[in-house]
PDB file of N, CA and C in Angstrom:
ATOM      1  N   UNK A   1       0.810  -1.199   0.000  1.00  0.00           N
ATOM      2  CA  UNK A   1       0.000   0.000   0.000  1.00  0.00           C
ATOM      3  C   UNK A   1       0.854   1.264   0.000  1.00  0.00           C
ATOM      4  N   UNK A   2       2.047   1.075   0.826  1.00  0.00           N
ATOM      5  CA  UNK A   2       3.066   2.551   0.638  1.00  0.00           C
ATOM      6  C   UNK A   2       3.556   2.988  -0.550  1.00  0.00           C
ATOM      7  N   UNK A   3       3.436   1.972  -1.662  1.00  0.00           N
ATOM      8  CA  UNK A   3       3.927   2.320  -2.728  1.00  0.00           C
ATOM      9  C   UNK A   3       3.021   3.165  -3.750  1.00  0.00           C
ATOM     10  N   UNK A   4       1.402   2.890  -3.408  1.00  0.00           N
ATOM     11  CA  UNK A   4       0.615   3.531  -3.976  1.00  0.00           C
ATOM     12  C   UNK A   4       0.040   4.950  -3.456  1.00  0.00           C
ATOM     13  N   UNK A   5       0.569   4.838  -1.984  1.00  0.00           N
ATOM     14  CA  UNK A   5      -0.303   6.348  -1.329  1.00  0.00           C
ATOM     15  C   UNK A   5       0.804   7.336  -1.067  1.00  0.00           C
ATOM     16  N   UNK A   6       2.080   6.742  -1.510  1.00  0.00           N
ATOM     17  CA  UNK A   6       2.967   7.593  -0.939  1.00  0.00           C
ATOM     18  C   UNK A   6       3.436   8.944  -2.095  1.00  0.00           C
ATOM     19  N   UNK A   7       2.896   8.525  -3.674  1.00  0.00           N
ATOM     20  CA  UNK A   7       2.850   9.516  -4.162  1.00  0.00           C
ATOM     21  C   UNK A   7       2.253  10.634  -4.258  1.00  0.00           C
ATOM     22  N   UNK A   8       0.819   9.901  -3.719  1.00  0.00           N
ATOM     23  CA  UNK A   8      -0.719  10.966  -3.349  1.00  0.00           C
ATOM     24  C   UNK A   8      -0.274  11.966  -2.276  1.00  0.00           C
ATOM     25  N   UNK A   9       0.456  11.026  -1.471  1.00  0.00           N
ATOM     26  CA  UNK A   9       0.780  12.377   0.066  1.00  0.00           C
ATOM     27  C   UNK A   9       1.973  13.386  -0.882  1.00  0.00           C
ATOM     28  N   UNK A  10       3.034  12.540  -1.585  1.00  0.00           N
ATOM     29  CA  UNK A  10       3.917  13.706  -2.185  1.00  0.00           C
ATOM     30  C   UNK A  10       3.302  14.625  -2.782  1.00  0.00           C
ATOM     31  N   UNK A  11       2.617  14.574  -4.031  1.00  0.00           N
ATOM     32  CA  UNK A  11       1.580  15.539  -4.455  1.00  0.00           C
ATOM     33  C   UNK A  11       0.773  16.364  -3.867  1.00  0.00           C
ATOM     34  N   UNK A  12       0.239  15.683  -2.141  1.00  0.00           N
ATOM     35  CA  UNK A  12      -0.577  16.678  -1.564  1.00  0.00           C
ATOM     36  C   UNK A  12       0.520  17.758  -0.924  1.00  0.00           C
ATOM     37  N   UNK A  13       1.424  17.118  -0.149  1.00  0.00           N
ATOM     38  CA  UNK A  13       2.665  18.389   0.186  1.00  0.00           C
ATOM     39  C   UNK A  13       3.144  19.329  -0.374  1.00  0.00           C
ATOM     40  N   UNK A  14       3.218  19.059  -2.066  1.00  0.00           N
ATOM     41  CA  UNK A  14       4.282  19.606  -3.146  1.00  0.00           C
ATOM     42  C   UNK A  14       2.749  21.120  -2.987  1.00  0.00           C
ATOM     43  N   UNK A  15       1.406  20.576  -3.560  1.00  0.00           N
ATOM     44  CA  UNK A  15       0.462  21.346  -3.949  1.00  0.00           C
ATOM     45  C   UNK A  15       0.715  22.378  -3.070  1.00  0.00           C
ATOM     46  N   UNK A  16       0.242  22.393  -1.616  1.00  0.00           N
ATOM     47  CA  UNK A  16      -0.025  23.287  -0.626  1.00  0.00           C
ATOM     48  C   UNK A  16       1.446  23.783   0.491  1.00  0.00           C
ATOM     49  N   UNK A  17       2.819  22.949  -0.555  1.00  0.00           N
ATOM     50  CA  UNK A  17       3.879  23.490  -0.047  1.00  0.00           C
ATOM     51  C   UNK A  17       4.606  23.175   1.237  1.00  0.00           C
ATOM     52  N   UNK A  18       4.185  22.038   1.544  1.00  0.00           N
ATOM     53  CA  UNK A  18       4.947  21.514   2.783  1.00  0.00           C
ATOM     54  C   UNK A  18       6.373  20.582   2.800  1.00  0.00           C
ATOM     55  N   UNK A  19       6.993  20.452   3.648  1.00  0.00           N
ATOM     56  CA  UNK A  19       8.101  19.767   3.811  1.00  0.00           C
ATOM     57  C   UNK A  19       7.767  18.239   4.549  1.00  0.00           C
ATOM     58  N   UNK A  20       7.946  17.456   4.066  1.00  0.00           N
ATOM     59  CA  UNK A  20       6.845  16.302   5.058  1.00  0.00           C
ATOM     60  C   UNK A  20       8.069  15.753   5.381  1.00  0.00           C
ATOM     61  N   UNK A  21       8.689  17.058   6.640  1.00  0.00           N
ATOM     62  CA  UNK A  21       9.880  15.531   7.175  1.00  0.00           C
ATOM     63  C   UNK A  21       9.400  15.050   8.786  1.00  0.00           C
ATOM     64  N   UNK A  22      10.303  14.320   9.453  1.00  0.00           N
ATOM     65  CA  UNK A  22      10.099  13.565  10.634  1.00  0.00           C
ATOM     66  C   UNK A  22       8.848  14.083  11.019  1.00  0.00           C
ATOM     67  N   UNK A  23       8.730  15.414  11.708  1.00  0.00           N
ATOM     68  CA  UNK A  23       8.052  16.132  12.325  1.00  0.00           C
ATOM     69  C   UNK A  23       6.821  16.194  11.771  1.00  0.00           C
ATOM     70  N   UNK A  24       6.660  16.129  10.821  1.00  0.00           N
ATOM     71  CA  UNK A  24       5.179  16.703  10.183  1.00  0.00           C
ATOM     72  C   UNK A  24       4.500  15.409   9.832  1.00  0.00           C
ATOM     73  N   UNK A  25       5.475  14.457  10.026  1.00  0.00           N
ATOM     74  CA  UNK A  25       4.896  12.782   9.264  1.00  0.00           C
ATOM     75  C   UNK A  25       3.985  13.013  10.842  1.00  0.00           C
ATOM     76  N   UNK A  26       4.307  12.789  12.133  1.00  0.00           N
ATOM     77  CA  UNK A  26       4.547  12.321  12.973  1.00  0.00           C
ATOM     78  C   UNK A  26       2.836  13.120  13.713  1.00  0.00           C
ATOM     79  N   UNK A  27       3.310  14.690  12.796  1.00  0.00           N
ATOM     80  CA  UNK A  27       2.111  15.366  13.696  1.00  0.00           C
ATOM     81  C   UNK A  27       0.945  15.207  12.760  1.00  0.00           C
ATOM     82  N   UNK A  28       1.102  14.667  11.023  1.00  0.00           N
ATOM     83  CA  UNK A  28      -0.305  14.719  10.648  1.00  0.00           C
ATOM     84  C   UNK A  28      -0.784  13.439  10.984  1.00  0.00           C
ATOM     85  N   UNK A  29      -0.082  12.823  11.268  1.00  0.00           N
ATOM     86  CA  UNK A  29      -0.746  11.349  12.406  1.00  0.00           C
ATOM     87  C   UNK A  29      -1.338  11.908  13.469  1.00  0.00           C
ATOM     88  N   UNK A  30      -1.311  12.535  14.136  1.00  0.00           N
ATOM     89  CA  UNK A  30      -1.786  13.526  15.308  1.00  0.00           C
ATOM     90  C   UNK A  30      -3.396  13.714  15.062  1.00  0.00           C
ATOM     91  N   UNK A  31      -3.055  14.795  13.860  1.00  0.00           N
ATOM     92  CA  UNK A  31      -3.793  15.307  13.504  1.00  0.00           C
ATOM     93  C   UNK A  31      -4.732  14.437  13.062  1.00  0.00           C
ATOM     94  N   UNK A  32      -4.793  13.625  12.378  1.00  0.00           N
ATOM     95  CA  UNK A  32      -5.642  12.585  12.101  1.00  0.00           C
ATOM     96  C   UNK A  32      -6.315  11.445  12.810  1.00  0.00           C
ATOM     97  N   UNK A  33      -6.070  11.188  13.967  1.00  0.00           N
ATOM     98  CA  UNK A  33      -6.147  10.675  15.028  1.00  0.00           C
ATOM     99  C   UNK A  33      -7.399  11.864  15.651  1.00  0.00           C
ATOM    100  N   UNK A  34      -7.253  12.713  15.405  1.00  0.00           N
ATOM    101  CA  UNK A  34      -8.040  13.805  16.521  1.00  0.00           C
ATOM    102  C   UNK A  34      -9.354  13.663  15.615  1.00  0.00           C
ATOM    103  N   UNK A  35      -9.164  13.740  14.003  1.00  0.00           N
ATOM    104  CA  UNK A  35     -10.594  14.090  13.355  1.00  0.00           C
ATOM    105  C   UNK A  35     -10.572  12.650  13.329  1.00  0.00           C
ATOM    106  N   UNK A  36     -10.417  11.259  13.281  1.00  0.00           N
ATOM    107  CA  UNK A  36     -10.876  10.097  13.698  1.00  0.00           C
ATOM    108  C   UNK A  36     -11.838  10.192  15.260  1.00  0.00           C
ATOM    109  N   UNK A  37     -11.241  10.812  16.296  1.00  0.00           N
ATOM    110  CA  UNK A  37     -12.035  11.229  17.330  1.00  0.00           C
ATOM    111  C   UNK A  37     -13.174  11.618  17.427  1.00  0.00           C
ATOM    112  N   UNK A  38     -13.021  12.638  16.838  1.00  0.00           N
ATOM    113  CA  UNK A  38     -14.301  13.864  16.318  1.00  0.00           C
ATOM    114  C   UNK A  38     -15.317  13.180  15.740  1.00  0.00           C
ATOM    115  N   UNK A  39     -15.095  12.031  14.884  1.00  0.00           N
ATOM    116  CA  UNK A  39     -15.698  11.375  14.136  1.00  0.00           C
ATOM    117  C   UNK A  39     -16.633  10.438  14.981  1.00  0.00           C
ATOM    118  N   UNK A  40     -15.839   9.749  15.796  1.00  0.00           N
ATOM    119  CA  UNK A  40     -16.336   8.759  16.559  1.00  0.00           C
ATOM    120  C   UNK A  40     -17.377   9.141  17.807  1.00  0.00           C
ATOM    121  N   UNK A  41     -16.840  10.100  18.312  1.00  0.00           N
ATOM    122  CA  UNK A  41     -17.886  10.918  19.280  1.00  0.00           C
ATOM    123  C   UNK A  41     -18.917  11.516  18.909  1.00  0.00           C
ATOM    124  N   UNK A  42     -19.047  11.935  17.442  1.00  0.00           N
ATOM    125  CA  UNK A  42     -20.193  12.173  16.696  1.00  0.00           C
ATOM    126  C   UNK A  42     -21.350  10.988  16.760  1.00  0.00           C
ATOM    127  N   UNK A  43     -20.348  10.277  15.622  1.00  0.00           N
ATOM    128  CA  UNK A  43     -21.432   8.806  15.470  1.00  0.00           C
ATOM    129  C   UNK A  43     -22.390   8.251  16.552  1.00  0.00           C
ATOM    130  N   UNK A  44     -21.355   8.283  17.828  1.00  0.00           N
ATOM    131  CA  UNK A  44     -21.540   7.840  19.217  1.00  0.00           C
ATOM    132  C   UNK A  44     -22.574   8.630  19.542  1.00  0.00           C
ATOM    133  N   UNK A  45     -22.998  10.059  19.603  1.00  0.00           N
ATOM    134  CA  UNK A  45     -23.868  11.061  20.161  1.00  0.00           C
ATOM    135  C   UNK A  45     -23.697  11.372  21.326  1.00  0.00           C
ATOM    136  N   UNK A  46     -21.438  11.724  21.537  1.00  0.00           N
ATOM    137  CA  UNK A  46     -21.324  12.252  22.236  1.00  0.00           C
ATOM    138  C   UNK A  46     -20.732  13.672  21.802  1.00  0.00           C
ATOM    139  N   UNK A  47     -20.945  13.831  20.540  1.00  0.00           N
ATOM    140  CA  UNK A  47     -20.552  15.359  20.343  1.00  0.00           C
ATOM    141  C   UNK A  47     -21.624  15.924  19.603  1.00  0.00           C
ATOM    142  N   UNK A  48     -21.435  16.616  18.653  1.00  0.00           N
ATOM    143  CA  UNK A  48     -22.475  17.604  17.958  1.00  0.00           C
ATOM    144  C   UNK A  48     -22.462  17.042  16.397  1.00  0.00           C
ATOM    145  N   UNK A  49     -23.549  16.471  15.944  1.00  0.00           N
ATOM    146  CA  UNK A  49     -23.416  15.587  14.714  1.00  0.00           C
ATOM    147  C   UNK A  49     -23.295  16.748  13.319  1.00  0.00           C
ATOM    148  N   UNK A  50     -23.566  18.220  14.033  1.00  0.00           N
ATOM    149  CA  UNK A  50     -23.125  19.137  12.815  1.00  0.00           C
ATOM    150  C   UNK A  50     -24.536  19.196  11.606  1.00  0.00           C
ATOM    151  N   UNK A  51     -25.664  18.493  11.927  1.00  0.00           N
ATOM    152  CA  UNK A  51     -26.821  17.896  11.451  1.00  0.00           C
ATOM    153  C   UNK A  51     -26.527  17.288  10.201  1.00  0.00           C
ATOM    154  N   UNK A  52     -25.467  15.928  10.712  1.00  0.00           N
ATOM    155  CA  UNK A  52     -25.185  14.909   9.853  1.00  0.00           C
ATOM    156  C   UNK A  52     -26.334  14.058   9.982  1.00  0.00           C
ATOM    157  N   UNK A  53     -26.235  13.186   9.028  1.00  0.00           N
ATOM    158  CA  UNK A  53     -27.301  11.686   9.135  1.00  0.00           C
ATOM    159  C   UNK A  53     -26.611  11.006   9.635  1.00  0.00           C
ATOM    160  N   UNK A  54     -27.553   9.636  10.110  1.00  0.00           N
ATOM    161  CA  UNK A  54     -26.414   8.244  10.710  1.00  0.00           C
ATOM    162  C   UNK A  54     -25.929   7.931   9.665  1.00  0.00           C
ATOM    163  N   UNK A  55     -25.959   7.837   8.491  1.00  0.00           N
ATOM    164  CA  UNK A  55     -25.358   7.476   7.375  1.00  0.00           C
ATOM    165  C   UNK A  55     -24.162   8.584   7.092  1.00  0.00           C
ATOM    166  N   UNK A  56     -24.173   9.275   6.953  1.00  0.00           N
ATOM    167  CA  UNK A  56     -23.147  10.678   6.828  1.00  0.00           C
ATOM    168  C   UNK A  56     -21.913  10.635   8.168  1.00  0.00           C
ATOM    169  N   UNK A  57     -22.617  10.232   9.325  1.00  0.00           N
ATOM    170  CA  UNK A  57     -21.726   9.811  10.240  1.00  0.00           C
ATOM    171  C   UNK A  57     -20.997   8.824  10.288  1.00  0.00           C
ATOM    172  N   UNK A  58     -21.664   7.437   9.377  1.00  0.00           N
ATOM    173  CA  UNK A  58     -21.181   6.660   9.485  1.00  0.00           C
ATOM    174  C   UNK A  58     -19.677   6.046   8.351  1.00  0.00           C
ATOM    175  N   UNK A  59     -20.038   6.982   7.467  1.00  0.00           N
ATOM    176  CA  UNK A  59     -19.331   7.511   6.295  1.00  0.00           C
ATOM    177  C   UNK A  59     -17.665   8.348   6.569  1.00  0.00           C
ATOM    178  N   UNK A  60     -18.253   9.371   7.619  1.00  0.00           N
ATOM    179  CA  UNK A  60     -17.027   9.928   8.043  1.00  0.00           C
ATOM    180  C   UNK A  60     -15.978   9.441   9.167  1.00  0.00           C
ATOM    181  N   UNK A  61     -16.598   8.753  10.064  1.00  0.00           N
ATOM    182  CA  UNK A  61     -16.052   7.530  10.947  1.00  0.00           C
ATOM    183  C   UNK A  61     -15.372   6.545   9.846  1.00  0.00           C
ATOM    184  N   UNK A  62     -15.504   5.503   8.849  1.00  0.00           N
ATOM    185  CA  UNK A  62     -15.036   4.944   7.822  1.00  0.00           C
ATOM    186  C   UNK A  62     -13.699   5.683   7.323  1.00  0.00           C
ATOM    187  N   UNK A  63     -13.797   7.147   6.682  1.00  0.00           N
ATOM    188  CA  UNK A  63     -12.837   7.748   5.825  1.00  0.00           C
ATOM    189  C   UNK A  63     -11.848   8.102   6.962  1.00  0.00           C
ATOM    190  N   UNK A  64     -12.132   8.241   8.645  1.00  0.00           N
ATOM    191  CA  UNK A  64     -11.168   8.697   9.089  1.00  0.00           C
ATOM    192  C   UNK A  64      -9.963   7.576   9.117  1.00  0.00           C
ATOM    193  N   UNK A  65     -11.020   6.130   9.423  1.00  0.00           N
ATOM    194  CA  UNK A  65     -10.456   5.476   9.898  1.00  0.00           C
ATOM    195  C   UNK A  65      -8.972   5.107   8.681  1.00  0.00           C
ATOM    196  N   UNK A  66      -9.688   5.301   7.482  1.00  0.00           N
ATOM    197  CA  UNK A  66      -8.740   5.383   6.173  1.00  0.00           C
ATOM    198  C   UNK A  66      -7.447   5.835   6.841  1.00  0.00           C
ATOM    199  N   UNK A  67      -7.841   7.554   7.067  1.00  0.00           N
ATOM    200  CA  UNK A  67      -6.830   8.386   6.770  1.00  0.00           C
ATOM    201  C   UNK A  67      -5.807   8.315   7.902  1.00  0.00           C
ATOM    202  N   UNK A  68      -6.144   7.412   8.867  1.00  0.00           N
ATOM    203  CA  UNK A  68      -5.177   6.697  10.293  1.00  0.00           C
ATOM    204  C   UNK A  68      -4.129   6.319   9.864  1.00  0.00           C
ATOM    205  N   UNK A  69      -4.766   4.919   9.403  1.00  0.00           N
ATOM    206  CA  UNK A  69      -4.036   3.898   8.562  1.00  0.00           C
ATOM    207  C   UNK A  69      -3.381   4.314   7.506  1.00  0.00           C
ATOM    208  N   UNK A  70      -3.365   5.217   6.541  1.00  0.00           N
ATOM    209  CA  UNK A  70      -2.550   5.038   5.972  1.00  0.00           C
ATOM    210  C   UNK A  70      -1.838   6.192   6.102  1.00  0.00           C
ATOM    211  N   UNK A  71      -1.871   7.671   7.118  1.00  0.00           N
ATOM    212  CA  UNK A  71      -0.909   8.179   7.836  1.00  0.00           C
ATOM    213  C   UNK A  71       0.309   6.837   8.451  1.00  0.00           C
ATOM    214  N   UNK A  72      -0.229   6.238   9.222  1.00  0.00           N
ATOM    215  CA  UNK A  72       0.347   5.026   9.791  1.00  0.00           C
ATOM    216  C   UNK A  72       1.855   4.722   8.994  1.00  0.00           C
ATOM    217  N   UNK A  73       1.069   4.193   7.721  1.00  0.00           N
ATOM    218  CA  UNK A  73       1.495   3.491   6.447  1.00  0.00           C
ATOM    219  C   UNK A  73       2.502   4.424   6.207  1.00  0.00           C
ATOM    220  N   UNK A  74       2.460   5.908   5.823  1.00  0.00           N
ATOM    221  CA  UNK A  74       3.439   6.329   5.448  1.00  0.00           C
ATOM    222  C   UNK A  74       4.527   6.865   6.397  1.00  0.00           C
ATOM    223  N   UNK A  75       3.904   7.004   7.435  1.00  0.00           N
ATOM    224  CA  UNK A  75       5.102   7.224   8.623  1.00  0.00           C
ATOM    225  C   UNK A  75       5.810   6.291   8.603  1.00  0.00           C
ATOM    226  N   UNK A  76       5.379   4.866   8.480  1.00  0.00           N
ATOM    227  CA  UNK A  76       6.505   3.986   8.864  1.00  0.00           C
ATOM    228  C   UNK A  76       7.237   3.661   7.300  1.00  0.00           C
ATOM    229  N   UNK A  77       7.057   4.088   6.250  1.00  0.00           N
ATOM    230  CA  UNK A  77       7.764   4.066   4.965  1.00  0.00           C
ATOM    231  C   UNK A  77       8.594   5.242   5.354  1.00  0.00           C
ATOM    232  N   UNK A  78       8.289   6.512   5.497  1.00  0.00           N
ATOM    233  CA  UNK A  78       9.569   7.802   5.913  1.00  0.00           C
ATOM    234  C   UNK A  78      10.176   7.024   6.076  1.00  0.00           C
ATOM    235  N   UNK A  79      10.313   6.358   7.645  1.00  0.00           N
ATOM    236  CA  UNK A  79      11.258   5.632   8.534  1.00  0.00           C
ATOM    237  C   UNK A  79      11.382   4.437   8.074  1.00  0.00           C
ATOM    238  N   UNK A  80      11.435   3.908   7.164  1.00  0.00           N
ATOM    239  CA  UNK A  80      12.113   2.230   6.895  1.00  0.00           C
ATOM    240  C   UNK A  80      11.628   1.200   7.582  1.00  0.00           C
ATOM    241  N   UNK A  81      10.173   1.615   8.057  1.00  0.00           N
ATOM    242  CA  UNK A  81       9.527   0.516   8.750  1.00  0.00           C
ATOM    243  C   UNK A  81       9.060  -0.751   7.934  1.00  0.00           C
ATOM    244  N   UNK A  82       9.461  -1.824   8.329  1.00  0.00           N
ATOM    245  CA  UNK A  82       8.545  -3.061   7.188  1.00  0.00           C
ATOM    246  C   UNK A  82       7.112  -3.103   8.218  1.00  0.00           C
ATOM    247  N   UNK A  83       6.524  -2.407   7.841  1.00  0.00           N
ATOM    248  CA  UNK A  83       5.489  -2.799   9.057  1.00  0.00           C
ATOM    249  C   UNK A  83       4.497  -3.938   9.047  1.00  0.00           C
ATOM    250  N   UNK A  84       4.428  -4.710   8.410  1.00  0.00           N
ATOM    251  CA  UNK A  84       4.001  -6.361   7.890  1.00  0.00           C
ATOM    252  C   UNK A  84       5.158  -7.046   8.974  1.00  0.00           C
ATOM    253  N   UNK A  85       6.440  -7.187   8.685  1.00  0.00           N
ATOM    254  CA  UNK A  85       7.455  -7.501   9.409  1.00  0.00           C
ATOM    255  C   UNK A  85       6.592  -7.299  11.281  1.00  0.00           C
ATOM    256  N   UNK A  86       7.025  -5.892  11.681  1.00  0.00           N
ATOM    257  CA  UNK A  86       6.553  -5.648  12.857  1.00  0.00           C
ATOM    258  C   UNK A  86       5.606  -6.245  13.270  1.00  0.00           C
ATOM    259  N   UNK A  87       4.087  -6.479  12.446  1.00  0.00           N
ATOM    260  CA  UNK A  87       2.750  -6.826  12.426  1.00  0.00           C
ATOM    261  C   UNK A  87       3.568  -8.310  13.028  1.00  0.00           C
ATOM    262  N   UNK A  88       4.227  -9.299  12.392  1.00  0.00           N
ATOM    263  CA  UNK A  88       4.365 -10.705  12.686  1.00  0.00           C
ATOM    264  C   UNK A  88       4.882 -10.765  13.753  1.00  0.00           C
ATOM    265  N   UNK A  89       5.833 -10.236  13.990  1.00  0.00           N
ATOM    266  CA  UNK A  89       7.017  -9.843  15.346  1.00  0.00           C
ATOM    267  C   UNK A  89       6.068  -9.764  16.641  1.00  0.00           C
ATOM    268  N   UNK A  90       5.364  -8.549  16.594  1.00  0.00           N
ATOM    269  CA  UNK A  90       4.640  -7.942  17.686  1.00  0.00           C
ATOM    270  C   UNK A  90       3.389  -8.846  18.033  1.00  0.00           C
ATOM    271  N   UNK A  91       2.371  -8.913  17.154  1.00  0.00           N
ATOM    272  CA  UNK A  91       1.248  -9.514  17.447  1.00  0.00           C
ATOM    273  C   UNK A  91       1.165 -10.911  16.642  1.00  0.00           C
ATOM    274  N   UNK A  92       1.457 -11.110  15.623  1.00  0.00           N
ATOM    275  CA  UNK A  92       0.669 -12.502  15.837  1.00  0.00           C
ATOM    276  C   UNK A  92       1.980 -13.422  15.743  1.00  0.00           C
ATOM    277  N   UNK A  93       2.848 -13.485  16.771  1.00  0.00           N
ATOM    278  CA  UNK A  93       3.822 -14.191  17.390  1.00  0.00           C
ATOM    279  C   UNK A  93       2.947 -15.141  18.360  1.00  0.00           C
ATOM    280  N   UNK A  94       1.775 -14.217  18.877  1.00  0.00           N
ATOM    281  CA  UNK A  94       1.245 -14.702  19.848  1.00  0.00           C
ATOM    282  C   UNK A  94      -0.069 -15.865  19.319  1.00  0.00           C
ATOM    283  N   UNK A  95      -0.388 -16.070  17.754  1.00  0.00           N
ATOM    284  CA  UNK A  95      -1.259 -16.819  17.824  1.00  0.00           C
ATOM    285  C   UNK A  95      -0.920 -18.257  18.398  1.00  0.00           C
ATOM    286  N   UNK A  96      -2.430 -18.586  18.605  1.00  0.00           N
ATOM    287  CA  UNK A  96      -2.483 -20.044  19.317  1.00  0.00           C
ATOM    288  C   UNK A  96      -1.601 -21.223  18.111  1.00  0.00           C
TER     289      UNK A  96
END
């Protein structure tokens, strides 16, 4: 998947002029994490649905969850992560 989204993020940086090094990989993970939040506390009807539908909520909960994962994805490509590798290492070392 890093090989396909990692040009989309170059293109989105180049457009609006950013430098996407350590720091900025690190904080638009941040950042994305927070509107994944926003998202979820909506759906939930613990925040202000903005007079979304359950469908519209349920839509934007989905795309955040996208934009996690493949922040994720490209943070650990910056950094030389095999993160498939890690995935086996870390967790399913432990299957039965």
């Amino acid at each position: 998947m890093a090989a396909e989204i990692e040009p989309i993020s170059q293109r989105y940086a180049e457009k609006i002029g950013v430098d996407r090094d350590d720091t900025w990989f690190l904080l638009k993970l941040q950042e994305e994490i927070g509107e994944l939040t926003q998202a979820f506390l909506m759906r939930s009807g613990r925040a202000r649905t903005k007079g979304r539908t359950a469908e519209e909520l349920d839509a934007g909960f989905r795309e955040e969850l996208a934009d996690v994962l493949c922040h994720v994805i490209l943070m650990a490509h910056h950094h030389g992560v095999d993160l498939e590798a890690e995935v086996e290492r870390k967790w399913l070392a432990w299957k039965p």
